[in-house]
PDB file of N, CA and C in Angstrom:
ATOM      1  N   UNK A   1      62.552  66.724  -1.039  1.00  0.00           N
ATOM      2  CA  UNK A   1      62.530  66.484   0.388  1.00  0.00           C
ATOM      3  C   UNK A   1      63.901  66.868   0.944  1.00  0.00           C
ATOM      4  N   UNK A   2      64.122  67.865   2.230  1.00  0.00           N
ATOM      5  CA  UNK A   2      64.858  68.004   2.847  1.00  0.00           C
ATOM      6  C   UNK A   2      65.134  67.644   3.851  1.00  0.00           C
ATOM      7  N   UNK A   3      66.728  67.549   4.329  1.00  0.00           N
ATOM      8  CA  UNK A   3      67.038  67.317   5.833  1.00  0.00           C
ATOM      9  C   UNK A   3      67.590  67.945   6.789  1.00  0.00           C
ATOM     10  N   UNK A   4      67.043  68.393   7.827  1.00  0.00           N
ATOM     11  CA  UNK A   4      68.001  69.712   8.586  1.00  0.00           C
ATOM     12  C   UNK A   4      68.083  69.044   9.655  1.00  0.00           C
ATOM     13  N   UNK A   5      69.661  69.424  10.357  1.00  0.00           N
ATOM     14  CA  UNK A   5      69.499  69.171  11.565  1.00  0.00           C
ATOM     15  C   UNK A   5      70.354  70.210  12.311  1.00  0.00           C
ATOM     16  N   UNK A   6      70.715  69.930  13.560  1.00  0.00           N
ATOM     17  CA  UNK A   6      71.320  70.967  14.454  1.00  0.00           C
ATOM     18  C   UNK A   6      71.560  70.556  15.471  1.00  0.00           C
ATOM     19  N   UNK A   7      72.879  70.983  15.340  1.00  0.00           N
ATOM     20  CA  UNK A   7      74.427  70.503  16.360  1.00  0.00           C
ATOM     21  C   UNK A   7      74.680  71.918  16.623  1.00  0.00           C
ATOM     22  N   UNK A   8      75.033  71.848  18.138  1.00  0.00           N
ATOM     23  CA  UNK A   8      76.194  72.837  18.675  1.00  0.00           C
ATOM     24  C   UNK A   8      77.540  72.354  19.243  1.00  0.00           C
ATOM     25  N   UNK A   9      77.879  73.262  18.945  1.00  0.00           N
ATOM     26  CA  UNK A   9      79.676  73.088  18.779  1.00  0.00           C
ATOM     27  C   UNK A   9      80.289  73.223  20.579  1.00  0.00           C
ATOM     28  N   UNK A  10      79.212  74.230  21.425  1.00  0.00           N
ATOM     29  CA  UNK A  10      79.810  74.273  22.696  1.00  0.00           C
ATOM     30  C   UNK A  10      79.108  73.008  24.024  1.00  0.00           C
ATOM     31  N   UNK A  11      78.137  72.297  23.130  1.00  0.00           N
ATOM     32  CA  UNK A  11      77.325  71.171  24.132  1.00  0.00           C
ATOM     33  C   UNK A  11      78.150  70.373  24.466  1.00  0.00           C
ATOM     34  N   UNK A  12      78.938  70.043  25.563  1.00  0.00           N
ATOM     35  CA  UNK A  12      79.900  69.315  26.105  1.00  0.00           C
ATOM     36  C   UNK A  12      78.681  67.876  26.568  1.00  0.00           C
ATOM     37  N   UNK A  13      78.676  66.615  25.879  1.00  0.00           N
ATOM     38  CA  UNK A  13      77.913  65.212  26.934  1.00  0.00           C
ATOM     39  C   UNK A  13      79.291  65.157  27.855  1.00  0.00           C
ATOM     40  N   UNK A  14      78.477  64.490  29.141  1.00  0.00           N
ATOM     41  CA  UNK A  14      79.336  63.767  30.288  1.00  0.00           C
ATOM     42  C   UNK A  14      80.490  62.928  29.464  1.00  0.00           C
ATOM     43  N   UNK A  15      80.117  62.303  29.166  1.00  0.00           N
ATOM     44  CA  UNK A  15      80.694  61.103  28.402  1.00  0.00           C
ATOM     45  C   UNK A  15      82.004  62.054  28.169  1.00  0.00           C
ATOM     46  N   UNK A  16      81.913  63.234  27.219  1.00  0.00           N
ATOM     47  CA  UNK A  16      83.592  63.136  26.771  1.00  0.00           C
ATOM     48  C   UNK A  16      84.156  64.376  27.565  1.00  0.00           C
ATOM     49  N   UNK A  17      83.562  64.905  28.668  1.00  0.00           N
ATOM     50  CA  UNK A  17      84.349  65.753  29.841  1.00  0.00           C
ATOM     51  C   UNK A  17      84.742  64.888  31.017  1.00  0.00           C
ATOM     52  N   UNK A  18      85.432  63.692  30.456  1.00  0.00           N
ATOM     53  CA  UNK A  18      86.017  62.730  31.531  1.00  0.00           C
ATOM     54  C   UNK A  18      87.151  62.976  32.369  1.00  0.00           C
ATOM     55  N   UNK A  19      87.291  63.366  33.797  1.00  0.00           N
ATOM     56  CA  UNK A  19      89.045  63.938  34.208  1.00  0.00           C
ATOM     57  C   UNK A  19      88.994  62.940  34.471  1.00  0.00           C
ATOM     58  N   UNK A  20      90.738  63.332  34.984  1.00  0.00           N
ATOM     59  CA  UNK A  20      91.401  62.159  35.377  1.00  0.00           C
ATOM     60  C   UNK A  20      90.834  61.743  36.301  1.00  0.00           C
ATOM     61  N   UNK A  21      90.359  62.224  37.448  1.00  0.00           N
ATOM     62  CA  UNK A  21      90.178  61.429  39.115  1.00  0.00           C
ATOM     63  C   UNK A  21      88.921  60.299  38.413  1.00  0.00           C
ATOM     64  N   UNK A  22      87.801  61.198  37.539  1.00  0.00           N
ATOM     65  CA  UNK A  22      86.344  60.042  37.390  1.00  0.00           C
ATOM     66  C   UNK A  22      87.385  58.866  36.548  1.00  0.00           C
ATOM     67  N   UNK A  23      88.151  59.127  35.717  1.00  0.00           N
ATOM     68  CA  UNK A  23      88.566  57.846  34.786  1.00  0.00           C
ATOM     69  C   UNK A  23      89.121  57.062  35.525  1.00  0.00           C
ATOM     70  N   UNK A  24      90.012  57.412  36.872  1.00  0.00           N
ATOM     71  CA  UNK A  24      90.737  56.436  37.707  1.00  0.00           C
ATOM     72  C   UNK A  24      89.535  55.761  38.852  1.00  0.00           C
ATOM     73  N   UNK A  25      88.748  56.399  38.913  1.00  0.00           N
ATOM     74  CA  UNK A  25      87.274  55.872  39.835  1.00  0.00           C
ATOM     75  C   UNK A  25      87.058  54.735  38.717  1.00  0.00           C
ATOM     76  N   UNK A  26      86.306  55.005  37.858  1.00  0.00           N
ATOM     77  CA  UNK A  26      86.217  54.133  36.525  1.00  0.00           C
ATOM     78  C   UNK A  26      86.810  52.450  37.046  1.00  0.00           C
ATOM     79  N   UNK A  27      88.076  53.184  36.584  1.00  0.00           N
ATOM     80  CA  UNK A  27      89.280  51.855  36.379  1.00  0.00           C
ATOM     81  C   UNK A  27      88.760  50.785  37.533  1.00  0.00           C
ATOM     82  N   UNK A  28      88.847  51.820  38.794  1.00  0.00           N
ATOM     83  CA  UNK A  28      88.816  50.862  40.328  1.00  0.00           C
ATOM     84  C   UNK A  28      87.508  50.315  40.630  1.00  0.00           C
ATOM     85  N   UNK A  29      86.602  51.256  39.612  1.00  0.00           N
ATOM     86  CA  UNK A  29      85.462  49.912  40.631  1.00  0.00           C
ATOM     87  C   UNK A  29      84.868  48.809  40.406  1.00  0.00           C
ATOM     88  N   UNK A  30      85.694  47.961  39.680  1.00  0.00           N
ATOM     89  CA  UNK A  30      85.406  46.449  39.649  1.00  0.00           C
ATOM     90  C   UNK A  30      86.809  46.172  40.503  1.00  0.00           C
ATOM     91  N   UNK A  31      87.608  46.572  41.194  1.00  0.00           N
ATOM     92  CA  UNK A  31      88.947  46.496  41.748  1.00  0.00           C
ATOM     93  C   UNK A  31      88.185  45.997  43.324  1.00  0.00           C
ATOM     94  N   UNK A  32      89.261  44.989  44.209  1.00  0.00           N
ATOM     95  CA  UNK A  32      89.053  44.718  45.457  1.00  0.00           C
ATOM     96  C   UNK A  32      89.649  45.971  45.992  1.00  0.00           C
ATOM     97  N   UNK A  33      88.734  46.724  46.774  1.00  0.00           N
ATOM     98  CA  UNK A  33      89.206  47.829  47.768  1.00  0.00           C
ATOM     99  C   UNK A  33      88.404  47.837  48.744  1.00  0.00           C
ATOM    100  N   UNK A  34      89.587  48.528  50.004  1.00  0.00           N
ATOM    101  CA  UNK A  34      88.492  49.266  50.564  1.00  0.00           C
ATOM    102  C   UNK A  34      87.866  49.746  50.953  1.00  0.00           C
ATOM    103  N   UNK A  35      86.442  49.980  51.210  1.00  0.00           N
ATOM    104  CA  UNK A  35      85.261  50.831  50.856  1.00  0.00           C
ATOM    105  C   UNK A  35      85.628  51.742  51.007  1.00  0.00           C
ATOM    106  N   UNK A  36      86.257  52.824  51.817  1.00  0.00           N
ATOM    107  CA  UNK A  36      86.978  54.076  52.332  1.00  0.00           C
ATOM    108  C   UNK A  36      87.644  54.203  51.385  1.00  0.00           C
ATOM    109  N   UNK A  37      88.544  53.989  50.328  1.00  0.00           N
ATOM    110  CA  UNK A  37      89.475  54.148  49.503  1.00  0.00           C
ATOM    111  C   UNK A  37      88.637  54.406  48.276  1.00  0.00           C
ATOM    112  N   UNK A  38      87.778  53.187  48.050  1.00  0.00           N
ATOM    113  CA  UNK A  38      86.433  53.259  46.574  1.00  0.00           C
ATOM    114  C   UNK A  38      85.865  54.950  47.090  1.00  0.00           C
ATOM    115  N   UNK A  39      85.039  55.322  47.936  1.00  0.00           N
ATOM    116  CA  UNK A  39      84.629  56.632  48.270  1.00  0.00           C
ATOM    117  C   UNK A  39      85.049  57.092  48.371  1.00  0.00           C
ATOM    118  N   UNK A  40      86.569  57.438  48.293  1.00  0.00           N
ATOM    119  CA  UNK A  40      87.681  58.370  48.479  1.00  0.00           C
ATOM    120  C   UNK A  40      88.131  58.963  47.088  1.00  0.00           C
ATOM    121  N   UNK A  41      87.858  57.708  45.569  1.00  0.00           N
ATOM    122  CA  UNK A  41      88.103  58.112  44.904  1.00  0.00           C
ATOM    123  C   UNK A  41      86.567  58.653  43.928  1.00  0.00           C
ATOM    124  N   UNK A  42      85.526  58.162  44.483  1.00  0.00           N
ATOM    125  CA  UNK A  42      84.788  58.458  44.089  1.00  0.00           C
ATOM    126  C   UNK A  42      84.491  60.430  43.774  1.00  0.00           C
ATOM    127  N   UNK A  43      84.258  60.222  45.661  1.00  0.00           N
ATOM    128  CA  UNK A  43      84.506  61.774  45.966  1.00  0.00           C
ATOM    129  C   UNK A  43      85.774  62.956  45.282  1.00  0.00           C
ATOM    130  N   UNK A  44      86.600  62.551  44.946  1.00  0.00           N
ATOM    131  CA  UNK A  44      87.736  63.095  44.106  1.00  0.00           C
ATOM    132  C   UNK A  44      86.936  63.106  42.648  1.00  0.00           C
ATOM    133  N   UNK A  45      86.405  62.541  42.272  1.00  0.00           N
ATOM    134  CA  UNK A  45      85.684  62.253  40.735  1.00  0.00           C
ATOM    135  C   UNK A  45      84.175  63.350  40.772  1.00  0.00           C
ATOM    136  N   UNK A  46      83.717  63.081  41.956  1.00  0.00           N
ATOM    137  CA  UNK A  46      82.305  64.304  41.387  1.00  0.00           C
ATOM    138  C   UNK A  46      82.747  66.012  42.026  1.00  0.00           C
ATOM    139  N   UNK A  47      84.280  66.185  42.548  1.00  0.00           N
ATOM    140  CA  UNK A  47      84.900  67.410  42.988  1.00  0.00           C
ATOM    141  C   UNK A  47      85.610  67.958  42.179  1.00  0.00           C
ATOM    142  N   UNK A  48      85.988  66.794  41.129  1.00  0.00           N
ATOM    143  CA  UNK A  48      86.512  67.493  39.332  1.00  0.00           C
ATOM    144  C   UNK A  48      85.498  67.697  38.990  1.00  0.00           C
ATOM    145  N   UNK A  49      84.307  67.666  39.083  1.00  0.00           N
ATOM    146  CA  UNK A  49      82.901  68.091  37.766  1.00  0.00           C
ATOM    147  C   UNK A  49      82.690  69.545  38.108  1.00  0.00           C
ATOM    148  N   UNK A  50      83.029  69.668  39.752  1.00  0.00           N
ATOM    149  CA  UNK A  50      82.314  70.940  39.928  1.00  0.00           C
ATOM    150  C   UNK A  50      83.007  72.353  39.152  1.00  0.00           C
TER     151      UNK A  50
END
């Protein structure tokens, strides 16, 4: 009995293409802010993905 499997080496998950702006969104949103500032950094976080 055999086992094969298959991985690629260039499949980037979300999870570990984290920048800085999403990791500092991260940090802040259990943080008192506000709301303008939380969406401020939000928006900075899905403008690094692009």
């Amino acid at each position: 009995m055999g086992l094969m499997g298959c991985h690629s080496l260039n499949a980037k998950s979300q999870a570990t293409e984290e920048t800085q702006e999403c990791l500092a969104y991260r940090a802040m949103m259990t943080a008192p802010m506000d709301p303008l500032a939380m969406q401020q950094l939000k928006t900075k976080c899905l403008e690094s993905r692009k």
